[in-house]
Protein backbone atom coordinates (compact mmCIF):
# COMPACT_ATOMS: atom_id res chain seq x y z
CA UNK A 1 -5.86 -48.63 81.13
CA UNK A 2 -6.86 -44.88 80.72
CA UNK A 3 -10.06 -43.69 82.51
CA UNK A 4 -12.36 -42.59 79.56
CA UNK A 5 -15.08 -41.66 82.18
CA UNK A 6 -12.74 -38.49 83.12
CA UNK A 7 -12.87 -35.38 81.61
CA UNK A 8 -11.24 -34.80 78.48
CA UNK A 9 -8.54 -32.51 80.38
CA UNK A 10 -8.00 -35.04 83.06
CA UNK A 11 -6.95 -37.83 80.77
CA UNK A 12 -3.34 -38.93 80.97
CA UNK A 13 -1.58 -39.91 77.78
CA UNK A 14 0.90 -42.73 78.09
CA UNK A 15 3.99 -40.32 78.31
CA UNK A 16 2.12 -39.29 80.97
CA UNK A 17 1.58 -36.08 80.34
CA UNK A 18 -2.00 -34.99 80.39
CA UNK A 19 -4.27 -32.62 78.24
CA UNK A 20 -3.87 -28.66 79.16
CA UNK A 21 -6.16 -25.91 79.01
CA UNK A 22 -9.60 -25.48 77.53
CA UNK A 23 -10.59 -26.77 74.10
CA UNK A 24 -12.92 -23.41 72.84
CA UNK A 25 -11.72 -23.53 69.22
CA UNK A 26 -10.09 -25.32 66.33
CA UNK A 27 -6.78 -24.30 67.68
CA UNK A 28 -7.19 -25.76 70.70
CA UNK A 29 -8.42 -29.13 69.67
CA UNK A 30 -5.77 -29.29 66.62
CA UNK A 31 -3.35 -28.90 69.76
CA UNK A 32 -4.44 -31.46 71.39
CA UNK A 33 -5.16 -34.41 68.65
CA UNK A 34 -1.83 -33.39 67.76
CA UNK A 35 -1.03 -33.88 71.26
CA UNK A 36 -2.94 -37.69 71.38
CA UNK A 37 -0.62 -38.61 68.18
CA UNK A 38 2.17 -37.80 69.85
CA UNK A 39 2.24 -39.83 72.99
CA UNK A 40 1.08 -42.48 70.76
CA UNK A 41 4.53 -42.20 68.79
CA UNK A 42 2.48 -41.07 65.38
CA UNK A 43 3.62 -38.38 63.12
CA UNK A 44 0.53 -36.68 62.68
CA UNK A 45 -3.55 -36.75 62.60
CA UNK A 46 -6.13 -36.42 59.80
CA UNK A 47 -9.62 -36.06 60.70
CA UNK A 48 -11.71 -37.43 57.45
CA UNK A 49 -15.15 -37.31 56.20
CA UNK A 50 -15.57 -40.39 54.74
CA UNK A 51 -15.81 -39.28 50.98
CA UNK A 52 -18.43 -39.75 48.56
CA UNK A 53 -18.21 -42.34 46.11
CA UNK A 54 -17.87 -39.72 43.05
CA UNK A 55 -15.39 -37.27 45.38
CA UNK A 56 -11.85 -37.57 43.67
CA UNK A 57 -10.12 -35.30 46.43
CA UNK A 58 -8.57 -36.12 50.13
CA UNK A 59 -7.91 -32.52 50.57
CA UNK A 60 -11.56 -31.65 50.33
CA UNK A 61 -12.90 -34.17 52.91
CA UNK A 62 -10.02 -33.52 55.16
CA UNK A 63 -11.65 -31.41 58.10
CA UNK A 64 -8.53 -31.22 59.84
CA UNK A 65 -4.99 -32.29 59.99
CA UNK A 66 -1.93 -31.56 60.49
CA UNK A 67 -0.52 -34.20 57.42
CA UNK A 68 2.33 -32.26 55.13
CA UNK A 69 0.65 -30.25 53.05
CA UNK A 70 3.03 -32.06 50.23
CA UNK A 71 1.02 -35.26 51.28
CA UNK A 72 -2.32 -34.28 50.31
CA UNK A 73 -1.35 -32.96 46.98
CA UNK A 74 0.73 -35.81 46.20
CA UNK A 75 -1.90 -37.69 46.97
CA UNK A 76 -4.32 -35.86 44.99
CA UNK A 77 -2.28 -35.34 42.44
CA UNK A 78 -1.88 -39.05 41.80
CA UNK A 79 -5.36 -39.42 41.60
CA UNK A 80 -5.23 -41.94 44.95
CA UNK A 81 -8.52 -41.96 46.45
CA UNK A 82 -10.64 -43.75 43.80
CA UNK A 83 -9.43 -47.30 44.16
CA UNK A 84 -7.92 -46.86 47.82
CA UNK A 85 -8.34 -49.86 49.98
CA UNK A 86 -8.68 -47.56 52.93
CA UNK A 87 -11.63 -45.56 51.66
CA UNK A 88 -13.48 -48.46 50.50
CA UNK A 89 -13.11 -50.31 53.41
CA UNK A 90 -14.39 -46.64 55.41
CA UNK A 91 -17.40 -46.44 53.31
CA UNK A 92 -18.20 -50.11 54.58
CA UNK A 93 -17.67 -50.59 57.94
CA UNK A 94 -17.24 -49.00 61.50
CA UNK A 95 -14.54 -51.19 62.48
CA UNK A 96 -11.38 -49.56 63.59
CA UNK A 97 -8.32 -50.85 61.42
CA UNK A 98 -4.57 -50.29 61.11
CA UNK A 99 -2.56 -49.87 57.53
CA UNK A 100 0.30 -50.64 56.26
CA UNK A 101 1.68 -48.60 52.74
CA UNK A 102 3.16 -50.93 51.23
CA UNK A 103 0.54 -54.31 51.84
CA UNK A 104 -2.16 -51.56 50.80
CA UNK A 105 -0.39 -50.94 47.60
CA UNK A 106 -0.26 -54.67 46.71
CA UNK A 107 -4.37 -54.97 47.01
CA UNK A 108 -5.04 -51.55 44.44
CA UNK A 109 -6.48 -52.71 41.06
CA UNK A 110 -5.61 -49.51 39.49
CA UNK A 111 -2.06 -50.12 39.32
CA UNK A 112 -1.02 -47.05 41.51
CA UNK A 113 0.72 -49.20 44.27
CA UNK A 114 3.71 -47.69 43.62
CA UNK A 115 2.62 -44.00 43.82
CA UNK A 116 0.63 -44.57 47.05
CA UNK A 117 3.97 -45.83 48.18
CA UNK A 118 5.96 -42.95 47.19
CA UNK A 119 3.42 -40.61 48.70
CA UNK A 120 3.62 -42.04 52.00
CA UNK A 121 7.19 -42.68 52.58
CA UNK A 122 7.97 -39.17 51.48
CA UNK A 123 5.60 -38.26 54.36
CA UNK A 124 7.64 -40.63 56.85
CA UNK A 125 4.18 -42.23 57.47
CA UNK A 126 4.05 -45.75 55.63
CA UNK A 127 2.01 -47.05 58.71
CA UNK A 128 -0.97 -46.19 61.06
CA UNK A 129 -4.14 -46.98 61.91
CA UNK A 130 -8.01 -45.28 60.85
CA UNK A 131 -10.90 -44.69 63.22
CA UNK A 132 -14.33 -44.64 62.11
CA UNK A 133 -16.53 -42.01 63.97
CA UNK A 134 -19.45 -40.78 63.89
CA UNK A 135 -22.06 -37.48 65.17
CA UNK A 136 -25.19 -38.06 66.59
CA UNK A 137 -27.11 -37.61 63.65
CA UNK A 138 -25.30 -40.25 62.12
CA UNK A 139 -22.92 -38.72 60.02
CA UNK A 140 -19.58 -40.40 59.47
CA UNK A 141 -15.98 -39.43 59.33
CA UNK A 142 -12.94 -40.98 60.58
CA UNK A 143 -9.87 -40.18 62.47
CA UNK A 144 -6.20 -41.20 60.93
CA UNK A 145 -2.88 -41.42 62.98
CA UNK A 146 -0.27 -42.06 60.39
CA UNK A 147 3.67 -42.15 61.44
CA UNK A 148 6.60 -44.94 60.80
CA UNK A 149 5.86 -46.66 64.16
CA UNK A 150 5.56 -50.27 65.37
CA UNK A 151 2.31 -51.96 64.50
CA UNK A 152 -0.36 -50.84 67.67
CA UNK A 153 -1.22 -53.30 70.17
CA UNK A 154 -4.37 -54.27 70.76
CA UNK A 155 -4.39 -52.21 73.86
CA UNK A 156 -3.18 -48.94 72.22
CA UNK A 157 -6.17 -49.33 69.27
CA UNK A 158 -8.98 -49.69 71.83
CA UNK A 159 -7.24 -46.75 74.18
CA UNK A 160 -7.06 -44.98 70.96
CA UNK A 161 -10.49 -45.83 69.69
CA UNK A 162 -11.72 -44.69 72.56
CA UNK A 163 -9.63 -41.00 72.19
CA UNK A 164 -11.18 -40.76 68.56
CA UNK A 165 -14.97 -40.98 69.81
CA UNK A 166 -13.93 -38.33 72.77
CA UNK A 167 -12.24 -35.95 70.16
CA UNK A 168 -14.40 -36.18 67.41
CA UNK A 169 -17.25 -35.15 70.17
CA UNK A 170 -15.42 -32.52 70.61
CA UNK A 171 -14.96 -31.19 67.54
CA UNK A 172 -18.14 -31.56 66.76
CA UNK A 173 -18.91 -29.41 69.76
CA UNK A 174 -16.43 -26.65 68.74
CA UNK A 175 -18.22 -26.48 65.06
CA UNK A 176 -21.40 -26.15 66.08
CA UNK A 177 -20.37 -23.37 68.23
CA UNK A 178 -18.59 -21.40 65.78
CA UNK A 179 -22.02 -21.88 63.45
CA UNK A 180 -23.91 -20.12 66.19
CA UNK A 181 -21.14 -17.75 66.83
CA UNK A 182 -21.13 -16.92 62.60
CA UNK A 183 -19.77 -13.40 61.84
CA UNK A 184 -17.23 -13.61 65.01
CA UNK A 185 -14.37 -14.24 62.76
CA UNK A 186 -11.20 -15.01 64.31
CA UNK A 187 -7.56 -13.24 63.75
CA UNK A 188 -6.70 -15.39 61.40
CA UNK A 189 -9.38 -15.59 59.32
CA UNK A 190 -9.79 -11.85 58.95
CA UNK A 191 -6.12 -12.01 58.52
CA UNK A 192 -6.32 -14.52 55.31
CA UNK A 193 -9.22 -12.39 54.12
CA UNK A 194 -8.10 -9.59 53.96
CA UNK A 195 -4.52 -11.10 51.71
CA UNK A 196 -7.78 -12.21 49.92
CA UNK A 197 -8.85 -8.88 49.23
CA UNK A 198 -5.31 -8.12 47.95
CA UNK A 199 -5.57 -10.32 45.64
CA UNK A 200 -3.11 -12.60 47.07
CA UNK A 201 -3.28 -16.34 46.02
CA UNK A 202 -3.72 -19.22 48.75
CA UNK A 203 0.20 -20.16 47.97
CA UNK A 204 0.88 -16.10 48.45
CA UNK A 205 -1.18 -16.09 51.51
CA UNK A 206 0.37 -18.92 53.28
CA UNK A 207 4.41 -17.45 52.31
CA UNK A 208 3.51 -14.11 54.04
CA UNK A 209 1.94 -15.72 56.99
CA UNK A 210 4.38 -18.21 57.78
CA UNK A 211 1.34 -21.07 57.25
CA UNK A 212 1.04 -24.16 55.20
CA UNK A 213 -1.43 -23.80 52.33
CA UNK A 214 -3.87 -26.01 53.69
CA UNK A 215 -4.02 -24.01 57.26
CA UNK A 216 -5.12 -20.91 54.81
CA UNK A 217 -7.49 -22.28 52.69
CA UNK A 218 -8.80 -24.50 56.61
CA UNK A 219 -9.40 -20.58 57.64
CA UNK A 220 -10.64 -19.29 54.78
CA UNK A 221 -13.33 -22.08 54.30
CA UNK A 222 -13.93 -21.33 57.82
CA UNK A 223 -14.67 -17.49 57.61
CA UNK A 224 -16.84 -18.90 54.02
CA UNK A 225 -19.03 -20.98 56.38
CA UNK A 226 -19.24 -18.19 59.22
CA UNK A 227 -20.45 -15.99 56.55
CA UNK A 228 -22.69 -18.21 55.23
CA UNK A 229 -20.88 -17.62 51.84
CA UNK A 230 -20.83 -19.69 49.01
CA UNK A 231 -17.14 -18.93 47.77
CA UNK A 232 -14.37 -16.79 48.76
CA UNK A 233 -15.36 -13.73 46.42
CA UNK A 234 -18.65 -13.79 48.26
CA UNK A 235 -16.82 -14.31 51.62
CA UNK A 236 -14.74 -11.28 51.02
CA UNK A 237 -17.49 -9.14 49.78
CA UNK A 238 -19.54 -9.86 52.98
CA UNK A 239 -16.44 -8.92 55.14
CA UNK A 240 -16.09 -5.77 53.84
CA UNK A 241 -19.51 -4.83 54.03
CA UNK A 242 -19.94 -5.74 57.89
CA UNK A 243 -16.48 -3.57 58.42
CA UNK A 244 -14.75 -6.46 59.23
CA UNK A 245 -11.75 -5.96 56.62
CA UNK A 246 -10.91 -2.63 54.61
């Protein structure tokens, strides 16, 4: 059993490796929940806000992730998230859970099963489990390993409830420091902003810098919140004026 008392960098994961370096930014921590998923024999992470009962978009709660970018817009794109299982069950309860595509599919209403299939086999991640979280002022998100592994044992979903709590924490921790460090805009987001400026489209933007689309638009709704901007005309606008892009 892991020692969740430890510090985050002294944890071992069951490879056992452990967790390197400093968390002091998005990067970091997107390293290392990629890291956690991993050991854990997942494909990849999603960390969620649990979305509102009118939102119609995964892409727009999805705080971070490292899912295909082809995933969320299939998934948007077939209109998924009102009648999902999963996000109905999230809205409910605090109880961690694991999910299987194709037993999902068979409880929808909507008669989507077999798009919410396709969607996640094409992503290699028809299984996996979902983590409610939450901040301390009670607001609630969850964190999703999805991959085409084994079922988790009972031991694995506690060790790994136990991760999400620790690395939602932290991210938490890293977003309230870049609000109090707004205006200190990182490479990469001066980097998509100024493309921005150009004129260059989110698709554009993510060709030139060897990114997915979603990383672009992750650091361009970052520099919009740094800014305290309200869309990413204003956010360019404001750039320019503080000299921060030409």
């Amino acid at each position: 059993m892991i020692d969740f008392s430890a510090n985050l960098s002294a944890l071992a994961l069951p490879d056992g490796r452990t967790i390197r370096g400093p968390i002091c930014c998005e990067e970091d921590l997107r390293r290392v929940i990629a890291q956690v998923a991993d050991a854990y024999g997942f494909r990849g992470f999603l960390v969620l806000a649990i979305p509102e009962t009118d939102s119609n978009s995964l892409s727009v709660n999805a705080l971070m992730t490292n899912y295909p970018a082809a995933f969320l817009k299939g998934y948007d794109s077939a209109g998924l998230i009102n009648g999902s299982p999963v996000i109905q069950r999230l809205r409910r309860s605090t109880i961690p859970f694991t999910y299987d595509a194709h037993q999902l599919a068979r409880r929808r209403s909507d008669g989507k099963g077999d798009a919410a299939i396709c969607v996640f086999e094409q992503a290699n991640m028809p299984r996996g489990l979902y983590l409610p979280v939450h901040d301390a002022g009670g607001h609630r998100a969850a964190i999703a390993f999805g991959g085409d592994r084994p079922v988790v044992s009972s031991d694995e979903l506690q060790e790994l409830n136990l991760w999400a709590g620790l690395l939602y924490s932290k991210y938490m921790e890293v977003r309230d420091r870049d609000k109090r460090g707004a205006g200190s805009l990182s490479r990469r987001e001066v980097e998509c902003l100024r493309w921005a400026a150009a004129g260059k489209t989110t698709s554009e933007m993510a060709k030139i810098l060897a990114l997915s689309e979603y990383t672009v638009n992750h650091y361009l709704n970052r520099a919009t919140r740094k800014l305290d901007s309200v869309n990413r005309v204003q956010t360019v606008a404001k750039a320019m004026r503080a000299g921060l892009i030409n």
